[in-house]
C-alpha atoms as a PDB file:
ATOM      1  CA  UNK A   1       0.000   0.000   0.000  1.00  0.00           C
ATOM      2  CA  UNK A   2       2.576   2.624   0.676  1.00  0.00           C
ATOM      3  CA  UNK A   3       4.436   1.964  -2.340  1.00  0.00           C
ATOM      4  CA  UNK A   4       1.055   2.483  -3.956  1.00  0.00           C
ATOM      5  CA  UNK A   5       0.924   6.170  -1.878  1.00  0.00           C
ATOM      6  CA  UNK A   6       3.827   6.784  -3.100  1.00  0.00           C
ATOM      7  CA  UNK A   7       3.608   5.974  -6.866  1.00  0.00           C
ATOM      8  CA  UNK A   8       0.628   8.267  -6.737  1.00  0.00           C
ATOM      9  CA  UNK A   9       2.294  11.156  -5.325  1.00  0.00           C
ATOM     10  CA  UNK A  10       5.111  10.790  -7.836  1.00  0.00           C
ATOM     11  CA  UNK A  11       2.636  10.638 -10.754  1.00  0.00           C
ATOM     12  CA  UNK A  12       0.579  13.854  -9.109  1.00  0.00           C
ATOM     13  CA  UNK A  13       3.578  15.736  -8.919  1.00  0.00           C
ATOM     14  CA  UNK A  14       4.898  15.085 -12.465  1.00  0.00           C
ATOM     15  CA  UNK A  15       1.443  15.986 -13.597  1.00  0.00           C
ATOM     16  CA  UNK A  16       1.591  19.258 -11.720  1.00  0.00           C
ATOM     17  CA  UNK A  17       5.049  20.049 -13.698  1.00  0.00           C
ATOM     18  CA  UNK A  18       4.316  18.940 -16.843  1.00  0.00           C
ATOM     19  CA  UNK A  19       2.414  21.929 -18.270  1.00  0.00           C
ATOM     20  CA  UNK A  20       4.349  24.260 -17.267  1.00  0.00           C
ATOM     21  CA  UNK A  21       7.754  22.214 -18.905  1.00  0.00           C
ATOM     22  CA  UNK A  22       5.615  22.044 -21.657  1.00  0.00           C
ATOM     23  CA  UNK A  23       5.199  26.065 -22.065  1.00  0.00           C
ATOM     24  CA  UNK A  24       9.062  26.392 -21.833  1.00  0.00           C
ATOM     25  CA  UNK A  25       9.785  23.624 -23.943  1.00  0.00           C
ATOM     26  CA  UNK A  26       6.828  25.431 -26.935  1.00  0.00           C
ATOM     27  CA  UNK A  27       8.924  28.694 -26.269  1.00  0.00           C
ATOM     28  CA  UNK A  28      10.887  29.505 -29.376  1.00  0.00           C
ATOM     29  CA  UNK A  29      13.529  31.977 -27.947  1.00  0.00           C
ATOM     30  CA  UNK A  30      13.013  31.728 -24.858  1.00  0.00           C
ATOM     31  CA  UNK A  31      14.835  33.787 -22.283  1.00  0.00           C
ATOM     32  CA  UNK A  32      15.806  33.485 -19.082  1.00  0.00           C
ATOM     33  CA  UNK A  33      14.783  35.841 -15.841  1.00  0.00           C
ATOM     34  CA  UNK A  34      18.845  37.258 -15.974  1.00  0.00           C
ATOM     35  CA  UNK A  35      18.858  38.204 -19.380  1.00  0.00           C
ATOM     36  CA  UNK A  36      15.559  40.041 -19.613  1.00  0.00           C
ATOM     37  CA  UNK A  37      16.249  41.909 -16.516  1.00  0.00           C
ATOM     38  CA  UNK A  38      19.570  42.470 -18.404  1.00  0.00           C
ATOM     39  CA  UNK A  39      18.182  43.831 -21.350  1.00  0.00           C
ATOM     40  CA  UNK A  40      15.968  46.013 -19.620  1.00  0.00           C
ATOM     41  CA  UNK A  41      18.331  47.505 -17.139  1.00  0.00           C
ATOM     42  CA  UNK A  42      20.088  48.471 -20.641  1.00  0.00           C
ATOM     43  CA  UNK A  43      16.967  49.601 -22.532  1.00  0.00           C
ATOM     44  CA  UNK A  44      16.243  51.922 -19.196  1.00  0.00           C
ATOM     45  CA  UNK A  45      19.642  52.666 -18.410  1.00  0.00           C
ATOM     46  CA  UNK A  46      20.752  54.344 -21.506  1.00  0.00           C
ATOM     47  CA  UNK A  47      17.333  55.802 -22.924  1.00  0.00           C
ATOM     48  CA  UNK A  48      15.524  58.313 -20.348  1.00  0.00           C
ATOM     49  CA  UNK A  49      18.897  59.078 -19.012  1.00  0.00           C
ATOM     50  CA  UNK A  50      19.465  60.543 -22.648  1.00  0.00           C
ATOM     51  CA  UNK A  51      16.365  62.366 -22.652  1.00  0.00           C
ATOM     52  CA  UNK A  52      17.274  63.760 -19.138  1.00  0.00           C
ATOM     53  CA  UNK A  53      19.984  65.339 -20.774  1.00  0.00           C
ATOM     54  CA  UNK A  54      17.879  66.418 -24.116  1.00  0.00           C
ATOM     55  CA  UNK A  55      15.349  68.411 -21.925  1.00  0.00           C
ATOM     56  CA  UNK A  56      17.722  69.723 -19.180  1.00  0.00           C
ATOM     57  CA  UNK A  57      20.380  71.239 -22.082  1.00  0.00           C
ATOM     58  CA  UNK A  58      19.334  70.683 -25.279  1.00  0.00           C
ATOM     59  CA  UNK A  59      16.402  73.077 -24.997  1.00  0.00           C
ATOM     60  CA  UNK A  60      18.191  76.266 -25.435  1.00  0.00           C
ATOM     61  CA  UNK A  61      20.686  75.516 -28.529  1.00  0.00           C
ATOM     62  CA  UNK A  62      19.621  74.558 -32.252  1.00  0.00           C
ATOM     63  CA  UNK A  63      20.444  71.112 -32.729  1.00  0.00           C
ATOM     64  CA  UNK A  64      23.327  71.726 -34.654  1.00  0.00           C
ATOM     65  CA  UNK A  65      25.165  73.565 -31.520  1.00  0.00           C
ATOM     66  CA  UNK A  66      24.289  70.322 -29.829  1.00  0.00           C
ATOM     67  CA  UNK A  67      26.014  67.816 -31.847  1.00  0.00           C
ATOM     68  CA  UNK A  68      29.319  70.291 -32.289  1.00  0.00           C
ATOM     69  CA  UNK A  69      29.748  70.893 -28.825  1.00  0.00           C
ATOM     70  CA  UNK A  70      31.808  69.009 -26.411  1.00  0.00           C
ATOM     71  CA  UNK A  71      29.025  68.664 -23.672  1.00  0.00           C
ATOM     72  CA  UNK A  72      26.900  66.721 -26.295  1.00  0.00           C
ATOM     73  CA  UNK A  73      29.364  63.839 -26.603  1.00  0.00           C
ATOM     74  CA  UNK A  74      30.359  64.167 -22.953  1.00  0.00           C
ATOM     75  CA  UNK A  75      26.315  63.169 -22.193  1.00  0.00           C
ATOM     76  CA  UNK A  76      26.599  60.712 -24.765  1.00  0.00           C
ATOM     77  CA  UNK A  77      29.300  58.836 -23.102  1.00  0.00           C
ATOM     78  CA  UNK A  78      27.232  58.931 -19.877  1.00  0.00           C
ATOM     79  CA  UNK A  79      24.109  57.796 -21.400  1.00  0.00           C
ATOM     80  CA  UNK A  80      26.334  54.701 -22.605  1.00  0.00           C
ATOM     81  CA  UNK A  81      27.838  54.367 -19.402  1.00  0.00           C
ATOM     82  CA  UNK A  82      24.418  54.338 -17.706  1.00  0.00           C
ATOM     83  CA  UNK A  83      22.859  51.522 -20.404  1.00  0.00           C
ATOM     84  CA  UNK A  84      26.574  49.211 -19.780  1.00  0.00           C
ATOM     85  CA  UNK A  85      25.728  49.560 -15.707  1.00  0.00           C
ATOM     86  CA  UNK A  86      21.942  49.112 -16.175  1.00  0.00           C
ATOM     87  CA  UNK A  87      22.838  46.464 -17.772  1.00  0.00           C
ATOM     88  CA  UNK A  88      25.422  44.861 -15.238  1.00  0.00           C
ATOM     89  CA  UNK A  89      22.756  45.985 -12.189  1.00  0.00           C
ATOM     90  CA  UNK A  90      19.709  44.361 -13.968  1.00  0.00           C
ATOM     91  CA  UNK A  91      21.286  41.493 -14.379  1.00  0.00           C
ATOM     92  CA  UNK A  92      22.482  41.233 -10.721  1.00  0.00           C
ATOM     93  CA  UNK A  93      19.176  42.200  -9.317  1.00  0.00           C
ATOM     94  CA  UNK A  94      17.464  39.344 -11.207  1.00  0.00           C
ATOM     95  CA  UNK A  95      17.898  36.694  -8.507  1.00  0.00           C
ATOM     96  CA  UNK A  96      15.713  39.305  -6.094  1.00  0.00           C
ATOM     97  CA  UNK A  97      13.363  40.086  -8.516  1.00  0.00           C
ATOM     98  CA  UNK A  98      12.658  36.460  -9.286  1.00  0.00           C
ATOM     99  CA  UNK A  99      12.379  35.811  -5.629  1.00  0.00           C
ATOM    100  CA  UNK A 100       9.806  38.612  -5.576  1.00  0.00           C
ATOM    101  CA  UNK A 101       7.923  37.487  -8.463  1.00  0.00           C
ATOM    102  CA  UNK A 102       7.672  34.140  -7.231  1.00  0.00           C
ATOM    103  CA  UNK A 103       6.041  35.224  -3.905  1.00  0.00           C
ATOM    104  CA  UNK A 104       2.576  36.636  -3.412  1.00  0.00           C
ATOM    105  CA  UNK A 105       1.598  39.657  -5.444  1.00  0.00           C
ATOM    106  CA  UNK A 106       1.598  42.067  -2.580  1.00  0.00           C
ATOM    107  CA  UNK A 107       5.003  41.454  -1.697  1.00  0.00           C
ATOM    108  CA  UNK A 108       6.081  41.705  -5.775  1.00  0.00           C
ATOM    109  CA  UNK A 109       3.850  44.752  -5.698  1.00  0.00           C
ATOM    110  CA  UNK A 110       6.309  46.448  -2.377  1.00  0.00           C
ATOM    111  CA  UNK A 111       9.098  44.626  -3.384  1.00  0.00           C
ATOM    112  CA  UNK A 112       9.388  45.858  -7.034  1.00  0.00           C
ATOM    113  CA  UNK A 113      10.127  49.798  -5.757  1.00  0.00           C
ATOM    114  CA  UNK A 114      12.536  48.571  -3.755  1.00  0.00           C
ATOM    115  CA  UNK A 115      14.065  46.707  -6.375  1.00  0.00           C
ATOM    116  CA  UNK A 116      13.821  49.269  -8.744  1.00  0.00           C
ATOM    117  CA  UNK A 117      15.086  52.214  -5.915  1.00  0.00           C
ATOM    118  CA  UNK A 118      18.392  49.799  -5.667  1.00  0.00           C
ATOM    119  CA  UNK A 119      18.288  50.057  -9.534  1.00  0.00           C
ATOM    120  CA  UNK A 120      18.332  53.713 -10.318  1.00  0.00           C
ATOM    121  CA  UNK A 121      20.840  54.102  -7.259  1.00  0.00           C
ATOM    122  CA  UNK A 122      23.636  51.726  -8.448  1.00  0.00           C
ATOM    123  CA  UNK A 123      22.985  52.962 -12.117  1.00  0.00           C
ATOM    124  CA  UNK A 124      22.663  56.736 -11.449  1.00  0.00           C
ATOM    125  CA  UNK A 125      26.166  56.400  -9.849  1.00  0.00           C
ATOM    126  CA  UNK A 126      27.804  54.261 -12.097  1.00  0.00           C
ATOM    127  CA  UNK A 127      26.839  56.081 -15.657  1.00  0.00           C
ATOM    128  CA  UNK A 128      27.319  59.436 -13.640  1.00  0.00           C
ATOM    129  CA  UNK A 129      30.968  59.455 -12.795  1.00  0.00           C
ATOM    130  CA  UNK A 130      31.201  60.098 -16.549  1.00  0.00           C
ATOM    131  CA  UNK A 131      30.350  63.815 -15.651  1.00  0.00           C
ATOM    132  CA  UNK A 132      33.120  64.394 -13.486  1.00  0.00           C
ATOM    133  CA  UNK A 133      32.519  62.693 -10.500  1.00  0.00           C
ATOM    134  CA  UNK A 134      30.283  64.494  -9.135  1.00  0.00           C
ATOM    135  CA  UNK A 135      27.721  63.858 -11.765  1.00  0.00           C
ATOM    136  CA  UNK A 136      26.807  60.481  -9.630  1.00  0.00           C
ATOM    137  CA  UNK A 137      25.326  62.356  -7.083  1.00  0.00           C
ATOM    138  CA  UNK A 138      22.769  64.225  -9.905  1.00  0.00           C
ATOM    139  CA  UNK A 139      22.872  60.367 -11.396  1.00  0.00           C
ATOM    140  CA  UNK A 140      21.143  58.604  -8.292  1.00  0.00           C
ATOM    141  CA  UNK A 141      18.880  61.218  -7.709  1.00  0.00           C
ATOM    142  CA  UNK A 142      17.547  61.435 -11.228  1.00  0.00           C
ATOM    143  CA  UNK A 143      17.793  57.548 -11.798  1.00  0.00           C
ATOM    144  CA  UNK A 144      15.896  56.235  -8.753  1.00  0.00           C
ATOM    145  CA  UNK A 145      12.587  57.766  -9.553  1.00  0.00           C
ATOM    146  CA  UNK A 146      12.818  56.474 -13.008  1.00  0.00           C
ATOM    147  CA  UNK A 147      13.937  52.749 -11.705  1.00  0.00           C
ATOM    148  CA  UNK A 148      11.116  52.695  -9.369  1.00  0.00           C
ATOM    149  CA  UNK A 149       8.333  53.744 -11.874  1.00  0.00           C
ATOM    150  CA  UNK A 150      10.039  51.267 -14.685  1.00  0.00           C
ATOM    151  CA  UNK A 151      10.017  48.017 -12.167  1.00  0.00           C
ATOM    152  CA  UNK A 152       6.464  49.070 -10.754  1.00  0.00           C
ATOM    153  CA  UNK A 153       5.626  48.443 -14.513  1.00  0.00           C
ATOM    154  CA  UNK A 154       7.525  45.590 -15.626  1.00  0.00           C
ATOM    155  CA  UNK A 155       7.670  43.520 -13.027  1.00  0.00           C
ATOM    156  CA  UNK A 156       3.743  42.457 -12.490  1.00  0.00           C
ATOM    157  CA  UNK A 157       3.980  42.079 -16.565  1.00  0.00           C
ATOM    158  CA  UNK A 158       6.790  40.122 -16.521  1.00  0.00           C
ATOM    159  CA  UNK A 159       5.480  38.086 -14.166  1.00  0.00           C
ATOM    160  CA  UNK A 160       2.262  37.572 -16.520  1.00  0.00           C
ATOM    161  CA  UNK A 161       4.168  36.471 -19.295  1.00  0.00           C
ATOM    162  CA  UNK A 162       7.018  34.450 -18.070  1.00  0.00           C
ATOM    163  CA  UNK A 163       6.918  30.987 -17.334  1.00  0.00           C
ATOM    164  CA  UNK A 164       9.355  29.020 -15.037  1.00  0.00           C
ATOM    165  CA  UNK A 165      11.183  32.387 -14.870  1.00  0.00           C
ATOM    166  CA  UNK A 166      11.604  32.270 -18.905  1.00  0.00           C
ATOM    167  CA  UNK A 167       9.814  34.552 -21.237  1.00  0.00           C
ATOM    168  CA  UNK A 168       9.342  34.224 -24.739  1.00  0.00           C
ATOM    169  CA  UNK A 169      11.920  37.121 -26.497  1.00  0.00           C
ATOM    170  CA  UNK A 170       8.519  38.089 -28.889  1.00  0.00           C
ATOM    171  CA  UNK A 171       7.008  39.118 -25.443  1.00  0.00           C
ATOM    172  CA  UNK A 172      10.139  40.486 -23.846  1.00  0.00           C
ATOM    173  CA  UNK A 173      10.504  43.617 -26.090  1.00  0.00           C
ATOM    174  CA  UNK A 174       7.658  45.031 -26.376  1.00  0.00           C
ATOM    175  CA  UNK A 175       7.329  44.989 -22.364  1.00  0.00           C
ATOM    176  CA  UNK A 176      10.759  46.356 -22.256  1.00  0.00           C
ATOM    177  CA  UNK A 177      10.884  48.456 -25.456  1.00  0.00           C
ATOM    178  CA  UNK A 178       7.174  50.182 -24.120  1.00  0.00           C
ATOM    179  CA  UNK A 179       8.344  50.665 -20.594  1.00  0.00           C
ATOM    180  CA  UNK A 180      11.068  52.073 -21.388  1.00  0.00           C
ATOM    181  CA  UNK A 181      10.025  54.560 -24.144  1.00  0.00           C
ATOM    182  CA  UNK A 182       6.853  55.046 -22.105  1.00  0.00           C
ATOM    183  CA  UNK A 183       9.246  57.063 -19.357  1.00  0.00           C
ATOM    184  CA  UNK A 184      10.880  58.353 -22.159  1.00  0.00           C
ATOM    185  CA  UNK A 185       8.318  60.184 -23.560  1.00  0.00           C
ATOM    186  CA  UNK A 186       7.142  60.799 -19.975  1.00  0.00           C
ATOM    187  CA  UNK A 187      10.460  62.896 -19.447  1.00  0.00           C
ATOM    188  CA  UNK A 188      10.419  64.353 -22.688  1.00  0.00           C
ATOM    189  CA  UNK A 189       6.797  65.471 -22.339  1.00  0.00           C
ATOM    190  CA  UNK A 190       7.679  67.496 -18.707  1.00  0.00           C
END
């Protein structure tokens, strides 16, 4: 009898696995929980902190001035720098954010500020010491708003659309793509 008990508990909890191996195994490109927090700590890194610098200084010079001057390519640098350490944070902050995901949704729902708070802080500072050092301070403080409004959004949809902590790359970016360019045009539109 108990190896009966047993059998059936086996078979139960193959059962209870099997769909969900079967969604990753129908996935096409599928991508794992590191890489899309990767490629979104990129995407978010690189873009709004760009049009942070558009609307603070590009406002009062044609666009022409822009390009020649050596602020412009300064700013570019820093928008790189910020997308290289978004990237690097993103993908470190994965393991939390999958831990978050994987709990109830009010603790996602706190946790994913947090998350994104840690972001815009390690980020900010990082692509900021571009601007001669100092520029990490004005980094953090205009990157952790952003990170907390980008992982408020992406998180719950990532969550959504992922399965097993993968997620198909055909749903990956558009989340990231229209979270991302969402804040952008946020920012852009202040």
């Amino acid at each position: 009898m108990n190896w009966l008990v047993k059998a059936n508990a086996a078979a139960e909890a193959r059962s209870s696995r099997a769909p969900l191996e079967e969604k990753i195994m129908m996935m096409r490109r599928p991508v794992s929980i590191e890489r899309a927090y990767a490629l979104f700590g990129l995407l978010l890194g690189a873009l709004p902190s760009a049009s942070i610098f558009l609307k603070l200084f590009g406002r009062h010079s044609s666009s022409s001035e822009i390009l020649l001057s050596g602020w412009s390519w300064l700013f570019l640098l820093s928008s790189i720098a910020c997308g290289l350490a978004g990237r690097f944070i993103g993908s470190k902050l994965s393991s939390g954010a999958e831990v978050a995901e994987r709990g109830s949704w009010v603790r996602m729902l706190f946790n994913a500020p947090l998350i994104g708070a840690l972001w815009g802080l390690c980020t900010g500072v990082l692509g900021g010491f571009i601007l001669f050092y100092f520029g990490a301070i004005f980094g953090a403080i205009f990157a952790i708003p952003v990170g907390m409004l980008a992982f408020m959004l992406f998180m719950p949809l990532h969550r959504l659309l992922s399965h097993g902590g993968m997620i198909e790359a055909q749903h990956l970016w558009p989340l990231a793509c229209g979270v991302t360019l969402t804040l952008t045009a946020l920012i852009l539109g202040l």
